[in-house]
C-alpha atoms as a PDB file:
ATOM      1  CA  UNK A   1       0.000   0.000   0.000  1.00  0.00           C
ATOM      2  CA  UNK A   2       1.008   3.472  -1.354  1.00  0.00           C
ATOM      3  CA  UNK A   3       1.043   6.299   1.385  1.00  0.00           C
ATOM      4  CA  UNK A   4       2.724   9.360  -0.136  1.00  0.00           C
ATOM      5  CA  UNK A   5      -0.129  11.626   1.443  1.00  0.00           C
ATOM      6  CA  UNK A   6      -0.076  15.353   1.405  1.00  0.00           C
ATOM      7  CA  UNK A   7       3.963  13.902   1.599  1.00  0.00           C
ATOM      8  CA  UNK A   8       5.798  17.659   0.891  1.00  0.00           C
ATOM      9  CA  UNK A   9       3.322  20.567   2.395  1.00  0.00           C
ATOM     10  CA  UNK A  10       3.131  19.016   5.831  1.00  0.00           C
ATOM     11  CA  UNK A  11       6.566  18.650   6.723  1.00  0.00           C
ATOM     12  CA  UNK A  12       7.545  22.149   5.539  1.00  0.00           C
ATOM     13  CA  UNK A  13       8.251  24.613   8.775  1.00  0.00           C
ATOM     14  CA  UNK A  14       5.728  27.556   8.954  1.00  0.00           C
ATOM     15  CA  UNK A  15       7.622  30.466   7.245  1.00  0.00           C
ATOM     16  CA  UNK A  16       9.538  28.669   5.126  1.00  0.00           C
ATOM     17  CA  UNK A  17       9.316  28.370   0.968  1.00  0.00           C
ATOM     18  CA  UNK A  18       9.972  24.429  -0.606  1.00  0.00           C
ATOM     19  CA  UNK A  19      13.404  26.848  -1.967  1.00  0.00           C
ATOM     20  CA  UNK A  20      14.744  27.657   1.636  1.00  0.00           C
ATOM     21  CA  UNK A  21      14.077  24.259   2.754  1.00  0.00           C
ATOM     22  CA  UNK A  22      16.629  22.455  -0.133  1.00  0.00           C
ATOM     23  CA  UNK A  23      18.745  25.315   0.431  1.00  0.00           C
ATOM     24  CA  UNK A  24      19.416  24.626   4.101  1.00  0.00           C
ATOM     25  CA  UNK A  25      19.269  20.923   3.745  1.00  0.00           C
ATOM     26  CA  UNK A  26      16.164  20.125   5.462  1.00  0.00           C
ATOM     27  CA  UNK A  27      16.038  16.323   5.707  1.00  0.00           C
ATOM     28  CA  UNK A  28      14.147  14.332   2.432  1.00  0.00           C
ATOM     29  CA  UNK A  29      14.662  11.296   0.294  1.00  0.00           C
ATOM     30  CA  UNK A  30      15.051  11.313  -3.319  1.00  0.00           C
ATOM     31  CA  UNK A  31      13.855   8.279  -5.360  1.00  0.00           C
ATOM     32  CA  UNK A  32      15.655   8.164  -8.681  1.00  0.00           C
ATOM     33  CA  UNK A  33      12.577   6.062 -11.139  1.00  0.00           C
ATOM     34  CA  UNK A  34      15.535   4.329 -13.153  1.00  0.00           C
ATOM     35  CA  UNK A  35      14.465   1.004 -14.435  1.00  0.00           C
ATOM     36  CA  UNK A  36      11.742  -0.161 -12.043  1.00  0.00           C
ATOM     37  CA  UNK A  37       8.871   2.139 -13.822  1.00  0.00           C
ATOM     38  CA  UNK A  38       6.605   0.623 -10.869  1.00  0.00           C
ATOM     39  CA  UNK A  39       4.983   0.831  -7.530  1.00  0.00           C
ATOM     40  CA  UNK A  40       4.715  -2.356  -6.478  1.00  0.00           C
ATOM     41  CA  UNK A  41       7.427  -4.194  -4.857  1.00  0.00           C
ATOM     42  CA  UNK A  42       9.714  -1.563  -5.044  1.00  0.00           C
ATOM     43  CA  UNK A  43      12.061  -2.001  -2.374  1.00  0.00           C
ATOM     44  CA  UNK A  44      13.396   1.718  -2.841  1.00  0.00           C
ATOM     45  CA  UNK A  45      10.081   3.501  -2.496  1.00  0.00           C
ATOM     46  CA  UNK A  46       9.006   1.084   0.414  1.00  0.00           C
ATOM     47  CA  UNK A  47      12.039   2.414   2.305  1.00  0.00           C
ATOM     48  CA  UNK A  48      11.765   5.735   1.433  1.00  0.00           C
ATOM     49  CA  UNK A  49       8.124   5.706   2.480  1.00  0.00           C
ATOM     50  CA  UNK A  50       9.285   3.643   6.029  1.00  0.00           C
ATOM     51  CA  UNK A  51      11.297   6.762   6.655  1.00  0.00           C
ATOM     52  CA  UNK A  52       8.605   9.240   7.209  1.00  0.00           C
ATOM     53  CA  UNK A  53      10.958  11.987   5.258  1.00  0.00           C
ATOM     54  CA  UNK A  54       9.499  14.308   2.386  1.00  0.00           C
ATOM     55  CA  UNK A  55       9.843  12.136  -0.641  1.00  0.00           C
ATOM     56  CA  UNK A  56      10.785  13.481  -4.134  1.00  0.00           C
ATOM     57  CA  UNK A  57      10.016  11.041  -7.220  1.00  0.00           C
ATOM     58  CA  UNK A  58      11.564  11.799  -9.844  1.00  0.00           C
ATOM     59  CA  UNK A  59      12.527  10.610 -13.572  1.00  0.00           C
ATOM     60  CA  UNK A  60      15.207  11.837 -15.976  1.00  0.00           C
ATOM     61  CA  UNK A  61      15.912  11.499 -19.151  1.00  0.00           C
ATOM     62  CA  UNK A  62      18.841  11.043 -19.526  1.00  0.00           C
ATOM     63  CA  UNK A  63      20.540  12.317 -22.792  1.00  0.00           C
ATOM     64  CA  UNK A  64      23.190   9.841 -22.993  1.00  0.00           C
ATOM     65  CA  UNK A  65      20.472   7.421 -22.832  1.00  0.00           C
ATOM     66  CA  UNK A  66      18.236   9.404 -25.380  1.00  0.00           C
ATOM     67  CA  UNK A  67      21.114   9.183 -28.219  1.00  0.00           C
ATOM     68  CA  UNK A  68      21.804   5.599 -27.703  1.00  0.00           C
ATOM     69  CA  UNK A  69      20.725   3.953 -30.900  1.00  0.00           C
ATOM     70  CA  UNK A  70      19.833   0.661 -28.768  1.00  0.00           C
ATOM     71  CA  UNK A  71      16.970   2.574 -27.531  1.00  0.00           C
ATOM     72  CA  UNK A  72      14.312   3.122 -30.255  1.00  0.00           C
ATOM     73  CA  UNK A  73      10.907   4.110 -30.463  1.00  0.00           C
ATOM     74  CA  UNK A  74       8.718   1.565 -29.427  1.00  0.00           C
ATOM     75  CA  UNK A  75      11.411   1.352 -26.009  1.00  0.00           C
ATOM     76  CA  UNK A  76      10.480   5.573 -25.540  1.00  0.00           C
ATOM     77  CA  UNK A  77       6.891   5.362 -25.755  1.00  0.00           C
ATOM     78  CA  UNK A  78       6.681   2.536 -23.466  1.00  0.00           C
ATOM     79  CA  UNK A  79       8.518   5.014 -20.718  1.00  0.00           C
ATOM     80  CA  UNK A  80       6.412   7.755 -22.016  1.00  0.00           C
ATOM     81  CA  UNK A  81       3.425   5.361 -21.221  1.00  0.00           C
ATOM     82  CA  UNK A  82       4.670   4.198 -17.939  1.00  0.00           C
ATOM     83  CA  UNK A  83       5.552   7.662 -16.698  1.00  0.00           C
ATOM     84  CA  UNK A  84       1.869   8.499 -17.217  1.00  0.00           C
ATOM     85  CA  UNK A  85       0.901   5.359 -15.412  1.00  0.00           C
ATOM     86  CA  UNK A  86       2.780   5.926 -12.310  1.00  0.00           C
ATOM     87  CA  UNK A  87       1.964   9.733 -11.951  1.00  0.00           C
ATOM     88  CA  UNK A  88      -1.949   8.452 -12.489  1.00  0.00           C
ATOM     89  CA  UNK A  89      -1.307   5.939  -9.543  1.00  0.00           C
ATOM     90  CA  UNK A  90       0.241   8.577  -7.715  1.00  0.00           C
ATOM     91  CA  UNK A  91      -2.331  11.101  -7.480  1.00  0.00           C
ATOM     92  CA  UNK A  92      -5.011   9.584  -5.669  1.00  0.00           C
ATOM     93  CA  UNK A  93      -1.954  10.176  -2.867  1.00  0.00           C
ATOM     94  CA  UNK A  94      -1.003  13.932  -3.294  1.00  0.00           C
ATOM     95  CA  UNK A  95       2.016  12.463  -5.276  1.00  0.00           C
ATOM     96  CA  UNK A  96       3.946  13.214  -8.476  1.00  0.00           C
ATOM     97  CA  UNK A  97       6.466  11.990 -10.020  1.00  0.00           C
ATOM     98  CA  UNK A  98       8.995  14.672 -12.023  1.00  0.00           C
ATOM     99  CA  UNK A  99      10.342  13.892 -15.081  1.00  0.00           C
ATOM    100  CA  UNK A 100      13.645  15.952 -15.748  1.00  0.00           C
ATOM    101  CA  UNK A 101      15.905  16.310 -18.480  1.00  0.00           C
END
């Protein structure tokens, strides 16, 4: 079971914007989405959930990754499509997950 919650905006001190709080190192966990495009027995996110820390899901795209002619486009769209999946699982939570490049 998924418990992400309201998982950012409660553990934020009064006074203080999401910017300040990075910038003076307040305490969170940072799940990479690598490989495992999934929710479910995910070791990682179990932990990071167990910890009771602000989580921050995120996936990037990477652009060594994007060039590599192994990768083609059948392989993108199926991370395209899973990306959409998770965030749609997520948000019945107060979740997200970012995708960065």
């Amino acid at each position: 079971k998924l418990d992400a919650g309201s998982w950012m905006k409660d553990k934020i001190p009064d006074g203080f914007s999401k910017h300040q709080v990075s910038s003076i190192g307040f305490p969170m966990n940072v799940l990479w989405f690598k490989r495992d495009l999934r929710l479910r027995d995910h070791e990682p996110l179990a932990r990071a959930l167990e910890a009771g820390k602000p989580l921050l899901l995120v996936y990037v795209l990477e652009p060594s990754l994007r060039a590599d002619p192994h990768y083609d486009e059948r392989h993108w769209r199926f991370v395209y499509q899973s990306l959409l999946d998770l965030n749609r699982q997520l948000k019945p939570h107060g979740a997200q997950l970012y995708v960065l490049q």
